[in-house]
C-alpha atoms as a PDB file:
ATOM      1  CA  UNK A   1       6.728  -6.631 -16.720  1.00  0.00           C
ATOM      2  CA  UNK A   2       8.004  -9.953 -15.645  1.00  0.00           C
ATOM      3  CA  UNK A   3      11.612 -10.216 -14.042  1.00  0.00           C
ATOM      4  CA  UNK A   4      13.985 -13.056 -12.293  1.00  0.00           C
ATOM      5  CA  UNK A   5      17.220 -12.250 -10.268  1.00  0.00           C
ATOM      6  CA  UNK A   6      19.454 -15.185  -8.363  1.00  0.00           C
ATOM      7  CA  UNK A   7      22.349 -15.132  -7.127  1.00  0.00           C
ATOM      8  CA  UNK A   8      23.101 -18.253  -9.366  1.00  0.00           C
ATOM      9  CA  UNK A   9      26.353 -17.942 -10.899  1.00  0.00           C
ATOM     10  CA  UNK A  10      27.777 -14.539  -9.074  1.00  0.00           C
ATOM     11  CA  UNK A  11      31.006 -15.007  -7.316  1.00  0.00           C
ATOM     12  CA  UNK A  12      30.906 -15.396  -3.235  1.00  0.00           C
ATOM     13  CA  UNK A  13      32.676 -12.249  -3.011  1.00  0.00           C
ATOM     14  CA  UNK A  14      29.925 -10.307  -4.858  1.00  0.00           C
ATOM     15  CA  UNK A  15      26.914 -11.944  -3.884  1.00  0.00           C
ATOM     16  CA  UNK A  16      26.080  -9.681  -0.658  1.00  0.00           C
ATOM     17  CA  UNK A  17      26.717  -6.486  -3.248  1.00  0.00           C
ATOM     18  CA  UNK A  18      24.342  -8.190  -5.874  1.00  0.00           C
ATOM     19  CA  UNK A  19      21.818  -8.787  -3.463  1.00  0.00           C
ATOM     20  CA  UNK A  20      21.738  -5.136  -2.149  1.00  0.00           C
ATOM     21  CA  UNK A  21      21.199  -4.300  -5.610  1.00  0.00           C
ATOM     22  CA  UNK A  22      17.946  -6.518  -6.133  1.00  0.00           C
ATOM     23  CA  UNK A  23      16.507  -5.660  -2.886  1.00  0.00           C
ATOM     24  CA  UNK A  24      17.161  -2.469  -3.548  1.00  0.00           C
ATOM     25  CA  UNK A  25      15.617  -2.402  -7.615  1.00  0.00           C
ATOM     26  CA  UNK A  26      13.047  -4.275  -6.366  1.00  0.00           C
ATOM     27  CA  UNK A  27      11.899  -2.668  -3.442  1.00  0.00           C
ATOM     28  CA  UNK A  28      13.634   0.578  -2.195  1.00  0.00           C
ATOM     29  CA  UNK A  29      17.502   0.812  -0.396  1.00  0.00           C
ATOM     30  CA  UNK A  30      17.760  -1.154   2.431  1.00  0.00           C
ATOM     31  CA  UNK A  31      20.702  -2.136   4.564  1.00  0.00           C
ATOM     32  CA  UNK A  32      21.167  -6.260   4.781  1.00  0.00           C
ATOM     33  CA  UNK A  33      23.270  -8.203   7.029  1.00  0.00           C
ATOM     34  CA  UNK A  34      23.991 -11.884   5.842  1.00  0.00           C
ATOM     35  CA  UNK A  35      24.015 -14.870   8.118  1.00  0.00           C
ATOM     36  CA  UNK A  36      26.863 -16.298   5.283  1.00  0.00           C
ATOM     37  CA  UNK A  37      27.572 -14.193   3.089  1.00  0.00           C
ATOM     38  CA  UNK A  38      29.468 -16.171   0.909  1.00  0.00           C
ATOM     39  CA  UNK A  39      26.995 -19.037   0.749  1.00  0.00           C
ATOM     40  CA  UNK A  40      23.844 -16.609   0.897  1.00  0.00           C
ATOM     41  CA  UNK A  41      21.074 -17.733  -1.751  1.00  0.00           C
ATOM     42  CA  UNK A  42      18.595 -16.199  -3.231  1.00  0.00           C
ATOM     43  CA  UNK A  43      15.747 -15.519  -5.894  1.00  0.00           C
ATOM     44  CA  UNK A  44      13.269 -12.967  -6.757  1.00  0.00           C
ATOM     45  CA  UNK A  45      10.834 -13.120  -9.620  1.00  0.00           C
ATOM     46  CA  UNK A  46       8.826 -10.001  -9.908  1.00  0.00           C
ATOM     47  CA  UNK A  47       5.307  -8.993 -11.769  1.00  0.00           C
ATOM     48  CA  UNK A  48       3.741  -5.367 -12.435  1.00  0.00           C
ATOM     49  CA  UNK A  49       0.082  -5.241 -12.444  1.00  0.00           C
ATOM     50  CA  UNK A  50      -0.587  -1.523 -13.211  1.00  0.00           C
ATOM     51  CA  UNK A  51       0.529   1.206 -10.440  1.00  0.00           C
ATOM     52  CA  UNK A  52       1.079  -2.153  -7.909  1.00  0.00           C
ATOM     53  CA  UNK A  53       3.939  -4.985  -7.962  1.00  0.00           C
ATOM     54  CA  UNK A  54       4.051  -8.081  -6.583  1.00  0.00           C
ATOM     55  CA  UNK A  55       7.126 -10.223  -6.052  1.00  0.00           C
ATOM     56  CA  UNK A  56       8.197 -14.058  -4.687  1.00  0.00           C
ATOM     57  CA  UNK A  57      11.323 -14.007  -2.308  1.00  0.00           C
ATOM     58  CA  UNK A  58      13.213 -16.810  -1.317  1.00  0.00           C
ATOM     59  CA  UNK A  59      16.100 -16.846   0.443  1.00  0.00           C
ATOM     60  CA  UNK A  60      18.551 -17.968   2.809  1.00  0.00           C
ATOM     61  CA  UNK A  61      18.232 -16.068   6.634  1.00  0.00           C
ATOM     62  CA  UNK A  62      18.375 -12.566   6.210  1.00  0.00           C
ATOM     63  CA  UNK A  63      17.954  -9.169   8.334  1.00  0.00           C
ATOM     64  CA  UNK A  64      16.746  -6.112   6.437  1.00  0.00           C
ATOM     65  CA  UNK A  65      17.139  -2.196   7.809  1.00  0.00           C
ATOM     66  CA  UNK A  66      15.803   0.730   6.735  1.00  0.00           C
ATOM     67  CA  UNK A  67      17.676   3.843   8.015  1.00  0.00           C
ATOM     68  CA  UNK A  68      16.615   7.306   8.401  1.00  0.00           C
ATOM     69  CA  UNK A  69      19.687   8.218   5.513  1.00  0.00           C
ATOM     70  CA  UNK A  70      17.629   5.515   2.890  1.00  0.00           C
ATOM     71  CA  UNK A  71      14.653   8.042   3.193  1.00  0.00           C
ATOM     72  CA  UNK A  72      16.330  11.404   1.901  1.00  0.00           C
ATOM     73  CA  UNK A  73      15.923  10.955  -1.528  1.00  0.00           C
ATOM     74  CA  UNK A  74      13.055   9.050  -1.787  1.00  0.00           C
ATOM     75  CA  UNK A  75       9.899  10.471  -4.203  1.00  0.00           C
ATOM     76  CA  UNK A  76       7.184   7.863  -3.157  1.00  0.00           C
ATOM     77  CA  UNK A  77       5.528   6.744  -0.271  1.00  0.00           C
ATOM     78  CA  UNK A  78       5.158   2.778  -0.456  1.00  0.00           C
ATOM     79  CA  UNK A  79       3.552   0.195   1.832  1.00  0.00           C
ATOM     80  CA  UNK A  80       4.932  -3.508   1.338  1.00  0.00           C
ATOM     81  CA  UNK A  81       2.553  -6.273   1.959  1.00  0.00           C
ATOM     82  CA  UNK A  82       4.099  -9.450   3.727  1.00  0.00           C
ATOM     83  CA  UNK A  83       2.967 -12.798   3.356  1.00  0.00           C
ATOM     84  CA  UNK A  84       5.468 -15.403   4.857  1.00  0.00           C
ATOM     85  CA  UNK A  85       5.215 -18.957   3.481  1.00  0.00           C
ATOM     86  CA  UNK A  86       7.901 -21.256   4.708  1.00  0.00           C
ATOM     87  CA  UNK A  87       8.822 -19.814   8.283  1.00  0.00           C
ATOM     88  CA  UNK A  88       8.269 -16.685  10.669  1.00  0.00           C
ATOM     89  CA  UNK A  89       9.863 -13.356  10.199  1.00  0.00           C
ATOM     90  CA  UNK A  90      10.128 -10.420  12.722  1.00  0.00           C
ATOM     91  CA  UNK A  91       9.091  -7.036  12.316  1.00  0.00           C
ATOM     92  CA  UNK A  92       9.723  -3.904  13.987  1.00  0.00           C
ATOM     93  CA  UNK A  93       8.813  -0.440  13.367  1.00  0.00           C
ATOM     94  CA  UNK A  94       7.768   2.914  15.288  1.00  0.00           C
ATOM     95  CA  UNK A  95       8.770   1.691  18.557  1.00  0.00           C
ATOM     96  CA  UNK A  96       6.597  -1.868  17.824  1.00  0.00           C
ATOM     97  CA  UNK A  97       6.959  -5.246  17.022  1.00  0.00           C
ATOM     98  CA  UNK A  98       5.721  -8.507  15.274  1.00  0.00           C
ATOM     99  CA  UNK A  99       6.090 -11.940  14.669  1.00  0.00           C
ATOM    100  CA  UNK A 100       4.206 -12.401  12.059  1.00  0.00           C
ATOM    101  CA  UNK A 101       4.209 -16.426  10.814  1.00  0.00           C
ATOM    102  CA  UNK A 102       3.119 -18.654   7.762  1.00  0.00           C
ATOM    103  CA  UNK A 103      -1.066 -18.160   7.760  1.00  0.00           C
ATOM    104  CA  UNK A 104      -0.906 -14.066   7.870  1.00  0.00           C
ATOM    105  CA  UNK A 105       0.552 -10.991   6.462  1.00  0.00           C
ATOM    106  CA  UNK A 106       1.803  -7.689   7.491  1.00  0.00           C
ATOM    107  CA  UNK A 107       2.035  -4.156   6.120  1.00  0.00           C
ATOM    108  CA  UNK A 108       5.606  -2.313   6.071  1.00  0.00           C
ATOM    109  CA  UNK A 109       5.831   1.923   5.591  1.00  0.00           C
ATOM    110  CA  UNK A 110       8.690   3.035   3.662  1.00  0.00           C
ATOM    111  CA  UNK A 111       8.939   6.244   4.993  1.00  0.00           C
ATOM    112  CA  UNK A 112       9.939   5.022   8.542  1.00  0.00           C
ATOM    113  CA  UNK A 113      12.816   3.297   9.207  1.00  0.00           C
ATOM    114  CA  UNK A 114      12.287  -0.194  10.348  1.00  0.00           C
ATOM    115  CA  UNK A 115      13.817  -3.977  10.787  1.00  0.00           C
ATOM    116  CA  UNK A 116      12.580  -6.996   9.206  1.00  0.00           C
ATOM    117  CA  UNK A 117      14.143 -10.128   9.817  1.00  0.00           C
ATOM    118  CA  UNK A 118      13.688 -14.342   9.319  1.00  0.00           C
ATOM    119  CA  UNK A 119      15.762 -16.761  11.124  1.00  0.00           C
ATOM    120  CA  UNK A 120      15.593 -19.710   8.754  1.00  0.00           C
ATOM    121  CA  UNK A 121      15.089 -19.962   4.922  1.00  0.00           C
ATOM    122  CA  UNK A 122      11.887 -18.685   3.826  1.00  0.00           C
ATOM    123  CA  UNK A 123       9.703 -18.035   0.650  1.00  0.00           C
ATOM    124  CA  UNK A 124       8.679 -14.600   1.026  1.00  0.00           C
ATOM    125  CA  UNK A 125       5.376 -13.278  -1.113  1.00  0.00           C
ATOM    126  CA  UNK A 126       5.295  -9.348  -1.374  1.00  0.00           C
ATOM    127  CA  UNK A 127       2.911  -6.889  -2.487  1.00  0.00           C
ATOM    128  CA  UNK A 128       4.352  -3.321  -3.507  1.00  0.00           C
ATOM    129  CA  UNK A 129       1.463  -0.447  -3.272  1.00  0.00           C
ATOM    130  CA  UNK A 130       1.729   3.408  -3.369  1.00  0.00           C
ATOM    131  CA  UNK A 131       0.191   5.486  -0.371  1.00  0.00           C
ATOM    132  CA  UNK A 132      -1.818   6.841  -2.235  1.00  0.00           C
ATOM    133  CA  UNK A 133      -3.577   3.016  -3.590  1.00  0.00           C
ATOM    134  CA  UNK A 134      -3.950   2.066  -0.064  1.00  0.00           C
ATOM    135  CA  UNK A 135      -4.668   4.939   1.910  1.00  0.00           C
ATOM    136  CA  UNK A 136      -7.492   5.800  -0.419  1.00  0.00           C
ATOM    137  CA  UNK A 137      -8.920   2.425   0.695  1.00  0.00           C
ATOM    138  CA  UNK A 138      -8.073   2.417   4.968  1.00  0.00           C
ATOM    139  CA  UNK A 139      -7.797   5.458   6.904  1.00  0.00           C
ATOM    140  CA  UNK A 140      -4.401   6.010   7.994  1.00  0.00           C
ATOM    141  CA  UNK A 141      -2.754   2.796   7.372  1.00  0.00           C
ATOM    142  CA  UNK A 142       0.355   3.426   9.145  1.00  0.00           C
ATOM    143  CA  UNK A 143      -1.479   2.189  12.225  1.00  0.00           C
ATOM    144  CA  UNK A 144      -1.575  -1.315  11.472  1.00  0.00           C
ATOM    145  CA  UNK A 145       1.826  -1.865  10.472  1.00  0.00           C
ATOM    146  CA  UNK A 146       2.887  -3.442  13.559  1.00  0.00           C
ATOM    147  CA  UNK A 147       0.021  -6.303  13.454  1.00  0.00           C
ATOM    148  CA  UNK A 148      -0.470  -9.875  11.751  1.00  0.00           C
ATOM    149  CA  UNK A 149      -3.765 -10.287   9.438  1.00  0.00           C
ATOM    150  CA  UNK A 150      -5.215 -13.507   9.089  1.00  0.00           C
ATOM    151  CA  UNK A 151      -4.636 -15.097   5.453  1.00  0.00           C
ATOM    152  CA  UNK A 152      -6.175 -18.372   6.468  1.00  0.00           C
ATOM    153  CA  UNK A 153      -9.930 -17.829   6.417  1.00  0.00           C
ATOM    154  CA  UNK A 154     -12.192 -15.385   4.897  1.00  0.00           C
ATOM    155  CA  UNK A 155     -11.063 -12.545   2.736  1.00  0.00           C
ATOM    156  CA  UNK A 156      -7.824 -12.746   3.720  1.00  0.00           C
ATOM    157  CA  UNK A 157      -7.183 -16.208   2.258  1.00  0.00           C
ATOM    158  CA  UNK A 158      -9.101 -14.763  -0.814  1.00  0.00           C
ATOM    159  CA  UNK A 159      -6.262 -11.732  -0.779  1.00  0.00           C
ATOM    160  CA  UNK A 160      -3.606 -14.636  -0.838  1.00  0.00           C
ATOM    161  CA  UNK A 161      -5.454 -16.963  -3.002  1.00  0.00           C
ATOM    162  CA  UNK A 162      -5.668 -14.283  -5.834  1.00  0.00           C
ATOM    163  CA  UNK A 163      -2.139 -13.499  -5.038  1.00  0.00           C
ATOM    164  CA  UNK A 164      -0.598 -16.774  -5.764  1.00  0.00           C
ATOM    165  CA  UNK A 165      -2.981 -17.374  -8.557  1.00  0.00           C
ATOM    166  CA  UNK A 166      -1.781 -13.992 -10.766  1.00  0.00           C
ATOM    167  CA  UNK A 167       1.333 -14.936 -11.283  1.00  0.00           C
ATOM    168  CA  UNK A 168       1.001 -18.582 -12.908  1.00  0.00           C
ATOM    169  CA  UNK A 169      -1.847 -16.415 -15.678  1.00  0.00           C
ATOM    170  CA  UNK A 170       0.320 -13.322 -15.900  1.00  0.00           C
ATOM    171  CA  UNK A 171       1.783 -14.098 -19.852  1.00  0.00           C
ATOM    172  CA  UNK A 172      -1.975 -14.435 -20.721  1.00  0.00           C
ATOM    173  CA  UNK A 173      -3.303 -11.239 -19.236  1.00  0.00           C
ATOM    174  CA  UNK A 174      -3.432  -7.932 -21.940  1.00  0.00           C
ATOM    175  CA  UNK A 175      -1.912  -4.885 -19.728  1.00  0.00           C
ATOM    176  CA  UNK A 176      -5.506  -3.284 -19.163  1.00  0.00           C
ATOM    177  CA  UNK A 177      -6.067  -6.748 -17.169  1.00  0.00           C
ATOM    178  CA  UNK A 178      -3.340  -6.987 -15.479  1.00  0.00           C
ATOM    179  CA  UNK A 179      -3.603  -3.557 -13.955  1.00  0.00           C
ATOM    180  CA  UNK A 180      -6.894  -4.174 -12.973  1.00  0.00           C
ATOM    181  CA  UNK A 181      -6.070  -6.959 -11.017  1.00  0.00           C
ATOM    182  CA  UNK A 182      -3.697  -5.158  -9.530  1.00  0.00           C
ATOM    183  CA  UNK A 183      -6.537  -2.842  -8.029  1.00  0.00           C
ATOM    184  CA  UNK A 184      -8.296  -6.098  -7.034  1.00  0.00           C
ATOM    185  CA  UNK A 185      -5.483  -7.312  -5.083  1.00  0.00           C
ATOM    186  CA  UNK A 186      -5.575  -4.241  -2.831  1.00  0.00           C
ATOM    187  CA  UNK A 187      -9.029  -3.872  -2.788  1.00  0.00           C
ATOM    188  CA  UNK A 188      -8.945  -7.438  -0.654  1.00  0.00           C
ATOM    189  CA  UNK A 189      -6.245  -6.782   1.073  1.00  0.00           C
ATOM    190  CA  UNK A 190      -7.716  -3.643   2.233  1.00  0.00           C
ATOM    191  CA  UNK A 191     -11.184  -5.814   3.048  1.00  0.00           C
ATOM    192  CA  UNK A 192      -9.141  -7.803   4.799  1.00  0.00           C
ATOM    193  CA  UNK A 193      -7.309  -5.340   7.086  1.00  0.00           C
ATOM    194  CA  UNK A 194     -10.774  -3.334   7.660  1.00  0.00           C
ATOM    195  CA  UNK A 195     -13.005  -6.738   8.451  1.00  0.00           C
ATOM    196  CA  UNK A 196     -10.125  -7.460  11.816  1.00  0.00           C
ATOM    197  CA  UNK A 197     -11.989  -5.581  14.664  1.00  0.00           C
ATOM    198  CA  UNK A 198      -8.075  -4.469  15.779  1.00  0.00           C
ATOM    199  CA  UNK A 199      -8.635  -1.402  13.076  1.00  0.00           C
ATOM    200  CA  UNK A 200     -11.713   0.438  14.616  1.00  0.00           C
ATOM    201  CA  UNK A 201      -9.205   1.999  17.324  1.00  0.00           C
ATOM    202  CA  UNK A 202      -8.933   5.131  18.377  1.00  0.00           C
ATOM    203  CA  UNK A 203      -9.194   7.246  21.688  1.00  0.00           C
ATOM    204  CA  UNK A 204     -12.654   7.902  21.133  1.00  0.00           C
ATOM    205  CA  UNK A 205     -15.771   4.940  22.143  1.00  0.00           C
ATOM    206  CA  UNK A 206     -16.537   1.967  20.205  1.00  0.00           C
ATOM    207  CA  UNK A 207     -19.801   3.716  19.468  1.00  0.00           C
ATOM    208  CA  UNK A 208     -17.785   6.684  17.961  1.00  0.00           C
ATOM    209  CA  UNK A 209     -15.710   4.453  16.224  1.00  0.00           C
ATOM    210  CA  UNK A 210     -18.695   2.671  14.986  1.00  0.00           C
ATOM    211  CA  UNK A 211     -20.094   6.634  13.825  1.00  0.00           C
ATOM    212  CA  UNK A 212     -16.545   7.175  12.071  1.00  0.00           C
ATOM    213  CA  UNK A 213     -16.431   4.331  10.056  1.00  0.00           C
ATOM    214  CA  UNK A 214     -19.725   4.604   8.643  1.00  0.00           C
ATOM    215  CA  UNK A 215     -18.784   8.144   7.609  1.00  0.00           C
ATOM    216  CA  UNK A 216     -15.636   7.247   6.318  1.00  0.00           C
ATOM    217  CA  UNK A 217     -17.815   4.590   3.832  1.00  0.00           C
ATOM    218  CA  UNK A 218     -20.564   7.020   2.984  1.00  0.00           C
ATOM    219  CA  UNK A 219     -17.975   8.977   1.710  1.00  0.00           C
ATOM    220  CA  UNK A 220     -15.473   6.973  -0.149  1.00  0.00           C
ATOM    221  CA  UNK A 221     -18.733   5.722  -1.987  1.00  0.00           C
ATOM    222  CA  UNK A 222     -19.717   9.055  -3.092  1.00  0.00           C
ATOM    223  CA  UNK A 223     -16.100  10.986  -3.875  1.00  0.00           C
ATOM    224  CA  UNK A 224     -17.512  11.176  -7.467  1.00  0.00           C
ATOM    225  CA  UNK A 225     -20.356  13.536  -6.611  1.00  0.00           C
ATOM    226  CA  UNK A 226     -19.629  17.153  -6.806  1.00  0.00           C
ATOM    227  CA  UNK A 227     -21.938  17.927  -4.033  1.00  0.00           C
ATOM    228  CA  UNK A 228     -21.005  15.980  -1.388  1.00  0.00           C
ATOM    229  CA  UNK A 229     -20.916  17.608   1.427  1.00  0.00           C
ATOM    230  CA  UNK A 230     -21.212  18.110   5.317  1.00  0.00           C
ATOM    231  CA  UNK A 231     -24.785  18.213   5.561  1.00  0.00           C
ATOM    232  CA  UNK A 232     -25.495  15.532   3.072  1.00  0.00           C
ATOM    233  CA  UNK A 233     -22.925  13.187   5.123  1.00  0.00           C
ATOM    234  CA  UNK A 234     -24.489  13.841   8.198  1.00  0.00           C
ATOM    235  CA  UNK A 235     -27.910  13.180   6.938  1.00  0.00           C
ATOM    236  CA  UNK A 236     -27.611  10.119   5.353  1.00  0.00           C
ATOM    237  CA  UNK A 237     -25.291   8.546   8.118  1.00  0.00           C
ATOM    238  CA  UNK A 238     -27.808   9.840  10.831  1.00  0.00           C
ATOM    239  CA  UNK A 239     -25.709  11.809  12.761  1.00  0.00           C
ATOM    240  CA  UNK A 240     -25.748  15.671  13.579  1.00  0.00           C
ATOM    241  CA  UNK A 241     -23.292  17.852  11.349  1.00  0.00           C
ATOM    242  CA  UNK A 242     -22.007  19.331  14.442  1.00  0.00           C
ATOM    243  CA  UNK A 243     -21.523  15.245  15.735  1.00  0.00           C
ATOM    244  CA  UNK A 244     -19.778  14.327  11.888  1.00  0.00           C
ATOM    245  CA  UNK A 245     -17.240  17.798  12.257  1.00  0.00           C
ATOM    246  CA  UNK A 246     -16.071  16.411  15.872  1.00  0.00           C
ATOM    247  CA  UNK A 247     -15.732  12.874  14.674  1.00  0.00           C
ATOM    248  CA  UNK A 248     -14.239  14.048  11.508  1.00  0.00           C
ATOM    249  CA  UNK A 249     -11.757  16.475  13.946  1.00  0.00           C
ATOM    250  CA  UNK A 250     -10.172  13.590  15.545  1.00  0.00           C
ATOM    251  CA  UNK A 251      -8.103  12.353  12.509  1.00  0.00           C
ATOM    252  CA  UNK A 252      -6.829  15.787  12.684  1.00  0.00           C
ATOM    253  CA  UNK A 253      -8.345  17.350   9.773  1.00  0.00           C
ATOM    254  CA  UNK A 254     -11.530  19.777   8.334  1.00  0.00           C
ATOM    255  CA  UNK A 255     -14.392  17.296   6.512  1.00  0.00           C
ATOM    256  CA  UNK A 256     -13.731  19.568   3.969  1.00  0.00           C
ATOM    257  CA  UNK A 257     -10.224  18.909   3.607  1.00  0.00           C
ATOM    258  CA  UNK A 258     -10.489  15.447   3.901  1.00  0.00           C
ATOM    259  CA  UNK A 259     -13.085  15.032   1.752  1.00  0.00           C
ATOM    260  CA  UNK A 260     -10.736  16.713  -1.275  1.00  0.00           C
ATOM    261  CA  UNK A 261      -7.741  14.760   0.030  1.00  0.00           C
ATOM    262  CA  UNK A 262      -9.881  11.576  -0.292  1.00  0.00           C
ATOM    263  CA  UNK A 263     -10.381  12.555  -3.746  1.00  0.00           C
ATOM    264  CA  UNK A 264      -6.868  13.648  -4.598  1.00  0.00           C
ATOM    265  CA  UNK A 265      -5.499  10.338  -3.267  1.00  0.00           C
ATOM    266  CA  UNK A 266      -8.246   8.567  -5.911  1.00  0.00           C
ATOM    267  CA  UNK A 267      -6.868  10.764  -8.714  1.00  0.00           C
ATOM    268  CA  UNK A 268      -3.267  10.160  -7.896  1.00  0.00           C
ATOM    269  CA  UNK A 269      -3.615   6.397  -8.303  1.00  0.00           C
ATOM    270  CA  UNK A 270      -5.544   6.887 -11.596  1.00  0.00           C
ATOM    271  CA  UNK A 271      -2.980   8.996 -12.921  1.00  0.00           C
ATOM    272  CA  UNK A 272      -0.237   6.184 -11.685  1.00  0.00           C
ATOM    273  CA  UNK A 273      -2.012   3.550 -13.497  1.00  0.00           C
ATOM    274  CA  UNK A 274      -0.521   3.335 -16.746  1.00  0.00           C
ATOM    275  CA  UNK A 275      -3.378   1.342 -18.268  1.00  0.00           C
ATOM    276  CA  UNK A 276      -5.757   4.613 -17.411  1.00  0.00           C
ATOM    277  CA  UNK A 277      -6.807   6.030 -20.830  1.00  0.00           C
ATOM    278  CA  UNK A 278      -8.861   9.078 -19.498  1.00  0.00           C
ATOM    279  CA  UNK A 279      -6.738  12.667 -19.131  1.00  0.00           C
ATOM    280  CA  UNK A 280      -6.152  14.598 -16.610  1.00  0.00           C
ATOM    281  CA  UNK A 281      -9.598  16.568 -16.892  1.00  0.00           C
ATOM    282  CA  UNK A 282     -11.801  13.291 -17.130  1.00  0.00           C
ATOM    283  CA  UNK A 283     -10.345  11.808 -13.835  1.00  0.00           C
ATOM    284  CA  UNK A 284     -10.832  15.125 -12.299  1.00  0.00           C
ATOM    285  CA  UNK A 285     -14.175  14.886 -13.009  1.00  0.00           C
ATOM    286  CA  UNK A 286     -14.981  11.487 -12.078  1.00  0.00           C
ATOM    287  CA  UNK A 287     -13.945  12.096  -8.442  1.00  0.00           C
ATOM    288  CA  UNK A 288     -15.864  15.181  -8.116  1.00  0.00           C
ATOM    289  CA  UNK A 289     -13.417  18.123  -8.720  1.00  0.00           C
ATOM    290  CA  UNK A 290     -15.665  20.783 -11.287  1.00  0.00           C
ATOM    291  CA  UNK A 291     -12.717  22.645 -12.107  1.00  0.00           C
ATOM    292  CA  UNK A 292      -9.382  21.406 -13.687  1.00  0.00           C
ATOM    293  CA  UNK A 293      -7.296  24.631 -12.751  1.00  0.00           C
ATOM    294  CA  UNK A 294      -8.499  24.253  -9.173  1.00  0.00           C
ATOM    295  CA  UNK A 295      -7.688  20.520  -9.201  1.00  0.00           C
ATOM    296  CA  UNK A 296      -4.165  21.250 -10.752  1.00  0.00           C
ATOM    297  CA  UNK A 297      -3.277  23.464  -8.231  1.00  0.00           C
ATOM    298  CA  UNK A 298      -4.387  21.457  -5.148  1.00  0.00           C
ATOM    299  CA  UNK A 299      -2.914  18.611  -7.109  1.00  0.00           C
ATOM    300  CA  UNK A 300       0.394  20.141  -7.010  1.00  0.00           C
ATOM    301  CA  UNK A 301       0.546  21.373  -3.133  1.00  0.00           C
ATOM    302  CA  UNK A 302      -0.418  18.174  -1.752  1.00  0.00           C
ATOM    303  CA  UNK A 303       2.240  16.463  -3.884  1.00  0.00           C
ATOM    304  CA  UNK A 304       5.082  18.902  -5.134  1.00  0.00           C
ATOM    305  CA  UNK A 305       3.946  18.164  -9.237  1.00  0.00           C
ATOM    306  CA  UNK A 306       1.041  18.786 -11.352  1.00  0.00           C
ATOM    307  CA  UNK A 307      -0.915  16.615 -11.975  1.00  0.00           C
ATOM    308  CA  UNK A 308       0.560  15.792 -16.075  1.00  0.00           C
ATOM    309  CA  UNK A 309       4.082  16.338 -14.879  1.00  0.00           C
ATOM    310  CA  UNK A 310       3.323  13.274 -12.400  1.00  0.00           C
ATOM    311  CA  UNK A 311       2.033  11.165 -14.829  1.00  0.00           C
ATOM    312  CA  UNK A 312       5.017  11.873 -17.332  1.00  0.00           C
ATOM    313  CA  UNK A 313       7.052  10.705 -14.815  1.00  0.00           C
ATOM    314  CA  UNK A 314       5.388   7.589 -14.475  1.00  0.00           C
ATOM    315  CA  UNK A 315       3.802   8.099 -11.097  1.00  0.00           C
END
């Protein structure tokens, strides 16, 4: 889906109202004070690319808030991605804060209430994901929404390159392409985020750290095999399985458990993906669950649904 909203041709009394609205369609409710309200202007073109969405927004100096009230009826955990263009913009969430400007990009939470500002006119470029897409890819990723990323050199640029590039190919791409690229955009982003040394942080040593994060790629790269396990992790990353359960114990959570949570997030942004042509079973399956009833019901007390009543819904 390709969309465009301006406030071209709404009436200075409506445009703050209109704007509200395409913030709000766009992205999720969100409370927006105006520097000029009547003269405020602004454009938003938006693409889909499968379960992700990316957007361009330029506008005149705005101030956005998300309150504790915006949250109640909200289904689905987002993250926004951030990429500033023409000028800085501020930040603030969970007690910290940001300045974030043109050359690097920062991740936003929906679930917390937060501030997000820019002084001067800017051209905003902004990457929608569900938790599930990108916390399937970094360990808890609320952590790093109060830093800058570099999008200048290395994999970051790459992130932004590709995210320019998508839309000006977009009408040319079948659905089944365009949702895979969506999967490649946050696979680089998430690159990108995991390359800055800022993300191996924790209480524990750098040599723990070190331990964790090996674990944590051992086992993303083998979700698929039924028999993954404590002792298999342990052995291959060379560390004691008494060693990999007190690693493991710091994120606050069994191997066990995180292990099927791991996989639960993976099947959760299959089953978003409207380009995904396997059923429920077959993605099951392919992330290591050997029985569907099992699956269902874990499926459903992690996230309130099974798992075809989710994807009826659209995710």
């Amino acid at each position: 889906m390709h969309s465009i909203a301006t406030t071209d041709g709404t009436d200075a009394n409506r445009r703050s109202r209109h704007w509200r609205d395409v913030i709000a369609d766009a992205y999720f409710p969100l409370d927006l004070t105006f520097r000029d309200t009547e003269r405020f202007d602004g454009r938003l073109e938006a693409w889909t690319f499968g379960p992700v969405s990316l957007s361009r927004l330029t506008s005149d100096p705005l101030c956005y808030v998300r309150r504790r009230r915006h949250l109640a009826n909200e289904s689905g955990e987002h993250y926004l991605v951030t990429v500033p263009a023409l000028s800085d913009v501020h930040f603030a969430q969970s007690g910290r804060a940001v300045r974030c400007r043109p050359g690097g990009f920062i991740l936003e939470r929906s679930n917390e209430p937060y501030e997000f500002s820019h002084d001067g006119r800017n051209d905003l470029w902004v990457l929608k994901v569900p938790y599930a897409a990108l916390a399937g890819r970094i360990r808890q990723p609320d952590r790093f929404c109060t830093l800058q990323f570099d999008a200048r050199t290395g994999v970051g640029q790459l992130f932004v390159d590709l995210l320019t590039l998508l839309p000006l190919r977009f009408a040319g791409l079948s659905a089944e392409a365009r949702g895979a690229l969506g999967q490649q955009l946050v696979d680089l982003m998430a690159l990108a985020v995991k390359e800055d040394d800022r993300t191996l942080t924790s209480s524990a040593s750098p040599i723990r750290d070190a331990h964790l994060s090996r674990v944590e790629a051992y086992v993303r790269r083998n979700l698929a095999d039924p028999g993954l396990d404590p002792e298999r992790i342990a052995g291959a990353c060379g560390i004691s399985v008494r060693y990999l359960h007190d690693l493991v114990g710091e994120t606050g959570r069994s191997v066990g458990a995180w292990i099927r949570e791991e996989r639960l997030d993976a099947c959760r942004a299959m089953l978003a993906d409207p380009t995904c042509r396997m059923g429920v079973a077959e993605i099951a399956y392919a992330w290591g669950f050997t029985d569907q009833a099992q699956f269902s019901r874990l499926f459903k007390a992690r996230y309130g649904t099974t798992p075809r009543d989710f994807r009826r819904a659209g995710g």
